[in-house]
Protein backbone atom coordinates (compact mmCIF):
# COMPACT_ATOMS: atom_id res chain seq x y z
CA UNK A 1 -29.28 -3.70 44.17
CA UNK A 2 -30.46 -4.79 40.87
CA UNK A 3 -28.63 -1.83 39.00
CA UNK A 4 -25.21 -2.38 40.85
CA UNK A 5 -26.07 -6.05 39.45
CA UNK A 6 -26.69 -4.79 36.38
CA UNK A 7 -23.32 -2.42 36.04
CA UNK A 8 -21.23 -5.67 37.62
CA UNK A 9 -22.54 -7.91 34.48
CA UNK A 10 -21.76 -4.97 31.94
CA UNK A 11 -18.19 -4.97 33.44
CA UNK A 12 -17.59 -8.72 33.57
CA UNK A 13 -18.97 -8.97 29.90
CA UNK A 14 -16.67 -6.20 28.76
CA UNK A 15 -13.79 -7.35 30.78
CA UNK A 16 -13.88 -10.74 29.50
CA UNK A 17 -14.88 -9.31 25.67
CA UNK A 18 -11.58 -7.59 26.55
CA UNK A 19 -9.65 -10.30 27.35
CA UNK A 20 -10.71 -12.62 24.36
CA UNK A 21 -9.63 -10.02 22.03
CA UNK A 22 -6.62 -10.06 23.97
CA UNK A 23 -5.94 -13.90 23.92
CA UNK A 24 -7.10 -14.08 20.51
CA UNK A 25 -4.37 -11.49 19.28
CA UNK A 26 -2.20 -13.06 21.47
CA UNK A 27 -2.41 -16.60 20.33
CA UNK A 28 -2.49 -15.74 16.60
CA UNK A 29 0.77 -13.82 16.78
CA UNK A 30 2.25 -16.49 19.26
CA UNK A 31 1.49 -19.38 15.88
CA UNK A 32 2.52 -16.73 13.17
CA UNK A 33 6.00 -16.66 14.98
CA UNK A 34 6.30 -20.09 15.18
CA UNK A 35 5.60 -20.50 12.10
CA UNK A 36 7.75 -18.15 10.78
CA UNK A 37 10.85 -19.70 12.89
CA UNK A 38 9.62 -22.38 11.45
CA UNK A 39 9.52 -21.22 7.87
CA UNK A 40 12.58 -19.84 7.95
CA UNK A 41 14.56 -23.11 9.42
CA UNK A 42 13.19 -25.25 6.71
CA UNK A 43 13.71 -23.02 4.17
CA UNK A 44 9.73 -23.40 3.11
CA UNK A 45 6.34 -21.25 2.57
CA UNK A 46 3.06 -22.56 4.14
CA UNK A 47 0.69 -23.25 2.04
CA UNK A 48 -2.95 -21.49 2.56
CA UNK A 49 -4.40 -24.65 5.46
CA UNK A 50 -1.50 -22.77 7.77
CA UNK A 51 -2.97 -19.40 7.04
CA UNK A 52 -6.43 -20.88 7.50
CA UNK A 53 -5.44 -22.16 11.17
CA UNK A 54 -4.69 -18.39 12.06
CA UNK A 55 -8.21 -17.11 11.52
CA UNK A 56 -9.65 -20.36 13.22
CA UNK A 57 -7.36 -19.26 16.31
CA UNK A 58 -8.53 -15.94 16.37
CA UNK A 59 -12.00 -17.14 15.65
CA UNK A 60 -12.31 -19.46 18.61
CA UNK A 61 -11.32 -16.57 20.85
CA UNK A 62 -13.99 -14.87 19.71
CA UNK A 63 -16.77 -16.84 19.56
CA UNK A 64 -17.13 -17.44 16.86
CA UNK A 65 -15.80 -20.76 16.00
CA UNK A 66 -18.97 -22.65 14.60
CA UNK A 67 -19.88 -19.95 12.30
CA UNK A 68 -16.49 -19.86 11.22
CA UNK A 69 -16.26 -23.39 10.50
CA UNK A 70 -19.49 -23.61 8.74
CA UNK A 71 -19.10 -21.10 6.44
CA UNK A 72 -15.83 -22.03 5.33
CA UNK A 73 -15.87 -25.78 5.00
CA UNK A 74 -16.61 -25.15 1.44
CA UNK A 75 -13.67 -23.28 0.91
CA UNK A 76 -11.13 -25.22 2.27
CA UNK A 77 -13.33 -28.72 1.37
CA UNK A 78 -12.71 -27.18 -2.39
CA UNK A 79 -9.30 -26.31 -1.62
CA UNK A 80 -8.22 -29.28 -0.27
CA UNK A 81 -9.93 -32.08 -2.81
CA UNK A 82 -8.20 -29.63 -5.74
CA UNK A 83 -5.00 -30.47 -4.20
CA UNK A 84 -5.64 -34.19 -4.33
CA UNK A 85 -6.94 -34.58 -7.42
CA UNK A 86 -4.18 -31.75 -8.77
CA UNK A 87 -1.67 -34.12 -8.06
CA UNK A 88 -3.13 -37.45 -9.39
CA UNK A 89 -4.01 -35.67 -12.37
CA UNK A 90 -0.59 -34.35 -13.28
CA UNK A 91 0.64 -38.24 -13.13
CA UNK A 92 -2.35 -39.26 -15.48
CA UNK A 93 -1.79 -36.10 -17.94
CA UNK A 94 1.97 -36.55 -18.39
CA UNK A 95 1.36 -39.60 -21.14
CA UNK A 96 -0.74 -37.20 -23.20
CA UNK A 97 0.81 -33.77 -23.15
CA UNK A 98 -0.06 -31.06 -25.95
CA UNK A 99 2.76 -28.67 -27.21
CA UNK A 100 -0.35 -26.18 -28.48
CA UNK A 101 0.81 -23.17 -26.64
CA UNK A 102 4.37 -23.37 -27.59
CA UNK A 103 3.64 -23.39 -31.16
CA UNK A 104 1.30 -20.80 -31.39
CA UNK A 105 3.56 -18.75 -29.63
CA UNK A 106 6.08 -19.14 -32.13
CA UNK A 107 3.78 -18.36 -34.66
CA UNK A 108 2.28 -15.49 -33.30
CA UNK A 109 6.04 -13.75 -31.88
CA UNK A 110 8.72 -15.81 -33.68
CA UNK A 111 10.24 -17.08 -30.33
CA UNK A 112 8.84 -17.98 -26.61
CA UNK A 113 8.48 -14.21 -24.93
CA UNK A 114 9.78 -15.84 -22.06
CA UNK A 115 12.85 -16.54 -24.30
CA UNK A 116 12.47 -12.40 -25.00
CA UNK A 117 12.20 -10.97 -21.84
CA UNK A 118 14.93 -13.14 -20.43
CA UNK A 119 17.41 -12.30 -22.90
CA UNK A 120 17.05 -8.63 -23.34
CA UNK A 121 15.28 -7.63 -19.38
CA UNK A 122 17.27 -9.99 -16.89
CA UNK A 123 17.70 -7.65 -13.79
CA UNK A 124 18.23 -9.18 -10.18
CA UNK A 125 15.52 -7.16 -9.28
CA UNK A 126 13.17 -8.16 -11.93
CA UNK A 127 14.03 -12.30 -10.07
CA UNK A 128 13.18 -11.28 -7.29
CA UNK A 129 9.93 -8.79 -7.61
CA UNK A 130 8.89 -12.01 -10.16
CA UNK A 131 9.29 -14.63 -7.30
CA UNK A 132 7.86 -12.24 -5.05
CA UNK A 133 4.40 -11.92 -6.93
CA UNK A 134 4.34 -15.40 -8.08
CA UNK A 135 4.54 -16.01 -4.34
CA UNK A 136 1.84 -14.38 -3.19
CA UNK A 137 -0.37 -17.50 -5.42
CA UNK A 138 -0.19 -18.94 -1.73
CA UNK A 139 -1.44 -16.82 0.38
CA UNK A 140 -3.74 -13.90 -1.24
CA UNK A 141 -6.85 -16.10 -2.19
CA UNK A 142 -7.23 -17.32 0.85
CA UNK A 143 -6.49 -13.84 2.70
CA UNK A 144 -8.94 -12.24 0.70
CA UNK A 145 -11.66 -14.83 1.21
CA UNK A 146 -11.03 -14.06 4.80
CA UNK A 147 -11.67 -10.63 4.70
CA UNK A 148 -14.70 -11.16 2.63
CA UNK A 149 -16.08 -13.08 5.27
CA UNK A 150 -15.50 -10.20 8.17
CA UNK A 151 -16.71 -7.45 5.96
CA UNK A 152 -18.70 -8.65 2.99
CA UNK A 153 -20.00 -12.23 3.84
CA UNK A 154 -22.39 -12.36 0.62
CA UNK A 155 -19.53 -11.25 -1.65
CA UNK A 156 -17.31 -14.01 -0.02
CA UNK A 157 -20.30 -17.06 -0.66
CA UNK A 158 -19.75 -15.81 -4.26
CA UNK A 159 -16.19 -15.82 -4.39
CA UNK A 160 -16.82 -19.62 -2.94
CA UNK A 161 -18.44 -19.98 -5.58
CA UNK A 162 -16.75 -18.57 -8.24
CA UNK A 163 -13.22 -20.02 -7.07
CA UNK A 164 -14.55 -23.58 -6.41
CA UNK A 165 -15.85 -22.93 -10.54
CA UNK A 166 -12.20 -21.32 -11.40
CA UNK A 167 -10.34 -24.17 -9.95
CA UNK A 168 -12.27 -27.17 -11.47
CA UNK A 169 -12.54 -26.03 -14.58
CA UNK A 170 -8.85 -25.83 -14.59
CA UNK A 171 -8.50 -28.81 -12.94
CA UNK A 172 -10.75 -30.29 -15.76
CA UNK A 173 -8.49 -29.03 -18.00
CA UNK A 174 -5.27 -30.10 -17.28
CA UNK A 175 -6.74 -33.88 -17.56
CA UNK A 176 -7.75 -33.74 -20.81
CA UNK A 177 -5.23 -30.81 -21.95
CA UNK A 178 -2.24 -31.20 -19.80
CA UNK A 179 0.87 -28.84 -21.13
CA UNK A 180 4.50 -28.11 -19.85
CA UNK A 181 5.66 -25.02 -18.84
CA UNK A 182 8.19 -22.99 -20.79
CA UNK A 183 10.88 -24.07 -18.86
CA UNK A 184 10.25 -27.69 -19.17
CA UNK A 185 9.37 -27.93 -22.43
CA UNK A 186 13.01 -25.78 -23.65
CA UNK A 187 14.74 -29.11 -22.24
CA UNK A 188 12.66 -30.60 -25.11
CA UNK A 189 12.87 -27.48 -27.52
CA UNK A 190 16.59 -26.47 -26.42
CA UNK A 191 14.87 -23.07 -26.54
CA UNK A 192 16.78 -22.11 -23.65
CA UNK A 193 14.52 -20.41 -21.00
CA UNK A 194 15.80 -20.55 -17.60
CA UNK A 195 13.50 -21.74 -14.60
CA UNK A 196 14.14 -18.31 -13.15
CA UNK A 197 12.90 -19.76 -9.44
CA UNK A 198 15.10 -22.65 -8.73
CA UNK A 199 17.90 -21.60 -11.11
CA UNK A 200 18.02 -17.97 -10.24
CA UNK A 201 17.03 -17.11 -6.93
CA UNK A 202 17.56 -19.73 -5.03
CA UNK A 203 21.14 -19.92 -6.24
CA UNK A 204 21.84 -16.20 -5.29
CA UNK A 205 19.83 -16.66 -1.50
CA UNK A 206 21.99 -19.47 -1.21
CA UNK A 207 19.21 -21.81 0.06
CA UNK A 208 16.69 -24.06 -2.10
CA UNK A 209 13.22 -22.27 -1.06
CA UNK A 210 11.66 -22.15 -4.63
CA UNK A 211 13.03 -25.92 -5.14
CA UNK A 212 11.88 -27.03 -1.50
CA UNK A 213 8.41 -25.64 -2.17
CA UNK A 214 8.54 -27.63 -5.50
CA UNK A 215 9.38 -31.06 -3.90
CA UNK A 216 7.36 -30.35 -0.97
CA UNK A 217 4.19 -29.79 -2.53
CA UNK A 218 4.51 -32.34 -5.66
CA UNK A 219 2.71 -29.76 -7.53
CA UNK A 220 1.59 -30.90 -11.20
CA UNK A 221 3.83 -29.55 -13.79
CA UNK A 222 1.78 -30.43 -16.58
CA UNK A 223 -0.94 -27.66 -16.02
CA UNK A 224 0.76 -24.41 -17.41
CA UNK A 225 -2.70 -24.26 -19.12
CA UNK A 226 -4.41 -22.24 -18.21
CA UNK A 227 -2.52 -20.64 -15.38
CA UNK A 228 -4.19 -20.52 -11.95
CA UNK A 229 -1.53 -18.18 -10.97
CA UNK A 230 -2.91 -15.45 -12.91
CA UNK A 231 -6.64 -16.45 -12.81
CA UNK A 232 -7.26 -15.89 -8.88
CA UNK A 233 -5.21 -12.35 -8.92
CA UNK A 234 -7.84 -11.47 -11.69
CA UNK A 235 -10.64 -13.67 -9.83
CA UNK A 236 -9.88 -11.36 -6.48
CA UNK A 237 -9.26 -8.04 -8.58
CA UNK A 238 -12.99 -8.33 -10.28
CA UNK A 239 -14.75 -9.15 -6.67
CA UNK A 240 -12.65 -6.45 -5.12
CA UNK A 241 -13.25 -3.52 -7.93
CA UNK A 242 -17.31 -4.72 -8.10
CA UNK A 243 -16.95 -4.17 -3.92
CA UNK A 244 -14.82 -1.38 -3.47
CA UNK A 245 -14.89 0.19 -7.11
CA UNK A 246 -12.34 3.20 -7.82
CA UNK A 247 -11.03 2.83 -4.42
CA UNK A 248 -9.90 -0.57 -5.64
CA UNK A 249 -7.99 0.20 -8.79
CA UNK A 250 -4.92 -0.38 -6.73
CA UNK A 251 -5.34 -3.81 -6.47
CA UNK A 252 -4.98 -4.02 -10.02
CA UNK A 253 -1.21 -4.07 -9.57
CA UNK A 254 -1.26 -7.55 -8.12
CA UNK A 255 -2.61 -9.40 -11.21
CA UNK A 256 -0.37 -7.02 -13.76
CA UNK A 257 2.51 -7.97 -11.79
CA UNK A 258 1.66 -11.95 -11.80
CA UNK A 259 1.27 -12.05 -15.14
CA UNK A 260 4.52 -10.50 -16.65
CA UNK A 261 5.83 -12.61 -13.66
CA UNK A 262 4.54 -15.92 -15.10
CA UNK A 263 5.61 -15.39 -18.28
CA UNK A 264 9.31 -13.82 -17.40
CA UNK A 265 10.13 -16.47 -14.80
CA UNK A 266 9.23 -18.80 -17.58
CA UNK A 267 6.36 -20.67 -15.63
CA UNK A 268 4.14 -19.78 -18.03
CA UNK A 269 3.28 -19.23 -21.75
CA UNK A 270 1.34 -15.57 -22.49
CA UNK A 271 -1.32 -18.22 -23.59
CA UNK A 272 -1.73 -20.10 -20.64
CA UNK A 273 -1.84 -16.01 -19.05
CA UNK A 274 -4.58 -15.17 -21.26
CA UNK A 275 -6.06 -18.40 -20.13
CA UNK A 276 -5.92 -17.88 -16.89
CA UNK A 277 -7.59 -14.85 -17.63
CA UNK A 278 -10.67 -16.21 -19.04
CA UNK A 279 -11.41 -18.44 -17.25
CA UNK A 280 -11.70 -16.30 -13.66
CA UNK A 281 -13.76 -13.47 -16.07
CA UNK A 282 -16.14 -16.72 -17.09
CA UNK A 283 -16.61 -17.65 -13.20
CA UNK A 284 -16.76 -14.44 -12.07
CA UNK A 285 -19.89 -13.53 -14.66
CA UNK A 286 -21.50 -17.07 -14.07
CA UNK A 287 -21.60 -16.33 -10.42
CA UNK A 288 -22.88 -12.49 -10.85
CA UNK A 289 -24.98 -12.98 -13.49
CA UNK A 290 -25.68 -16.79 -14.82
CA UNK A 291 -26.26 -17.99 -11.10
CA UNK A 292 -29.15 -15.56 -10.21
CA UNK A 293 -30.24 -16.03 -13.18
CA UNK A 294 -30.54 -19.99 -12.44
CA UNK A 295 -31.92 -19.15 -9.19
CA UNK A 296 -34.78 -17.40 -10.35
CA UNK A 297 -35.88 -19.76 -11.85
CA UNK A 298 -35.32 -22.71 -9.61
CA UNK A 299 -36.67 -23.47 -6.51
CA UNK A 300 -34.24 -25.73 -5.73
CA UNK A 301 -31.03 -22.70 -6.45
CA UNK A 302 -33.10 -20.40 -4.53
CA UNK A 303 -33.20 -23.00 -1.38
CA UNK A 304 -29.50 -23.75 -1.06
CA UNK A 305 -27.68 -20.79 -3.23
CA UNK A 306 -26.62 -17.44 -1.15
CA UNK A 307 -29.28 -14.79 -1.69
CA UNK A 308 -28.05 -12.29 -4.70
CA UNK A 309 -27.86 -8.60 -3.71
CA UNK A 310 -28.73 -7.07 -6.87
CA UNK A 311 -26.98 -3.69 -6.06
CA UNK A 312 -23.24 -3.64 -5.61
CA UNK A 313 -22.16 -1.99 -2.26
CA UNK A 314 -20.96 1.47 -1.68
């Protein structure tokens, strides 16, 4: 009696693990549609909260909802204050902006490379593989984080860490050294770079998704420097090659391609790149190496802070 009782419990348990794998599949590709029909109406991306509410679907179908909101609060609680204080920033910086990467630039090349590559390397296909990794600025941080979090969760506490450092700094940065992008300042220069996004592509889809995305978000245009677009490809490309090693070297394609990107759609100066650069190498070492440094020597660090694996996995 007590074994049949058994075997009926181990059925019920896998019949209804089962069945929340199914609903939670089910539900999470049910929203993706809708938002895609959605997407596609409007003409507009979703930004990375939309993405977020996919893996809380699928996590509350799997129980695991609570650990799934408590270990990424942080994330989106850093995500979401950037975006507030992005956007009152750009209205304070535009009354003190600095044309520092524009002249160096023409110092260092003789004209704006965007100016170059635009001239002498416009291909339709170049517009469109350029929007296409500029693009991905919305959705791959957060993607990543998520996967982190199912297969590495101490790497993704870091990369908390790390992008939360990343995004401040630049945020930090824009106040006190707010700059236009190429494409702005030209209307200034009469250099003659073409916003490649709104002027380009959107013109040859025939709807406004670039320029939709734009006026939706508000986004600060003074904060070309340095350029978040290519520091979180190069923030997730150092996490994912310290993880994965060789079998990451792949990856490496995504922040190559965002950078010529940046620079030929003229968002971006190959200063503000470089930038960009820096400052996700800076966070990534002051999380790897300056943080458990810290720790060890603070109680208080070694209380709240993640416990640092010292060896990188396999």
């Amino acid at each position: 009696m007590v074994k049949r009782q058994e075997k009926n419990t181990a059925i019920t348990e896998k019949f209804a693990g089962q069945s929340s794998r199914f609903f939670s599949l089910l539900l999470s590709a049910t929203y993706v549609g809708a938002l895609t029909i959605f997407c596609i109406m409007y003409s507009v991306i979703p930004g990375p909260e939309f993405i977020f509410l996919i893996f809380l679907i699928y996590a509350a179908y799997n129980k695991r909802t609570w650990h799934f909101l408590k270990d990424w609060l942080p994330f989106i609680t850093v995500f979401i204050s950037y975006q507030l204080m992005y956007n009152l920033v750009g209205t304070i910086a535009q009354n003190n902006l600095h044309t520092g990467p524009y002249e160096l630039e023409l110092q260092l090349f003789g004209q704006i490379p965007s100016v170059f590559l635009q001239q002498n390397f416009r291909f339709d296909f170049l517009d469109y593989a350029g929007a296409l990794f500029y693009s991905l600025h919305f959705f791959a941080p957060t993607i990543f984080a998520y996967v982190l979090w199912r297969v590495y969760p101490q790497n993704y506490k870091k990369y908390t860490i790390a992008f939360a450092f990343c995004t401040y700094s630049s945020l930090i940065t824009f106040l006190f050294y707010p700059v236009a992008p190429p494409w702005l300042e030209s209307n200034l220069q009469s250099s003659g770079i073409l916003r490649i996004l709104t002027d380009s592509v959107d013109k040859n889809l025939g709807i406004p998704v670039y320029r939709t995305i734009y006026d939706f978000l508000s986004p600060n245009v003074y904060a070309a420097f340095p350029s978040l677009h290519s520091a979180l490809p190069t923030l997730i490309s150092l996490f994912a090659i310290k993880i994965w090693r060789k079998r990451a070297l792949p990856i490496l394609i995504f922040p190559f391609g965002v950078w010529f990107s940046a620079v030929y759609l003229g968002e971006h100066y190959i200063v503000d790149v470089l930038g960009g650069i820096a400052y996700a190498v800076i966070s990534f070492i002051a999380v790897e190496t300056i943080l458990p440094w810290l720790s060890a020597r603070f109680s208080f660090l070694r209380k709240n802070m993640p416990q640092l694996e010292t060896k990188p996995e396999s």
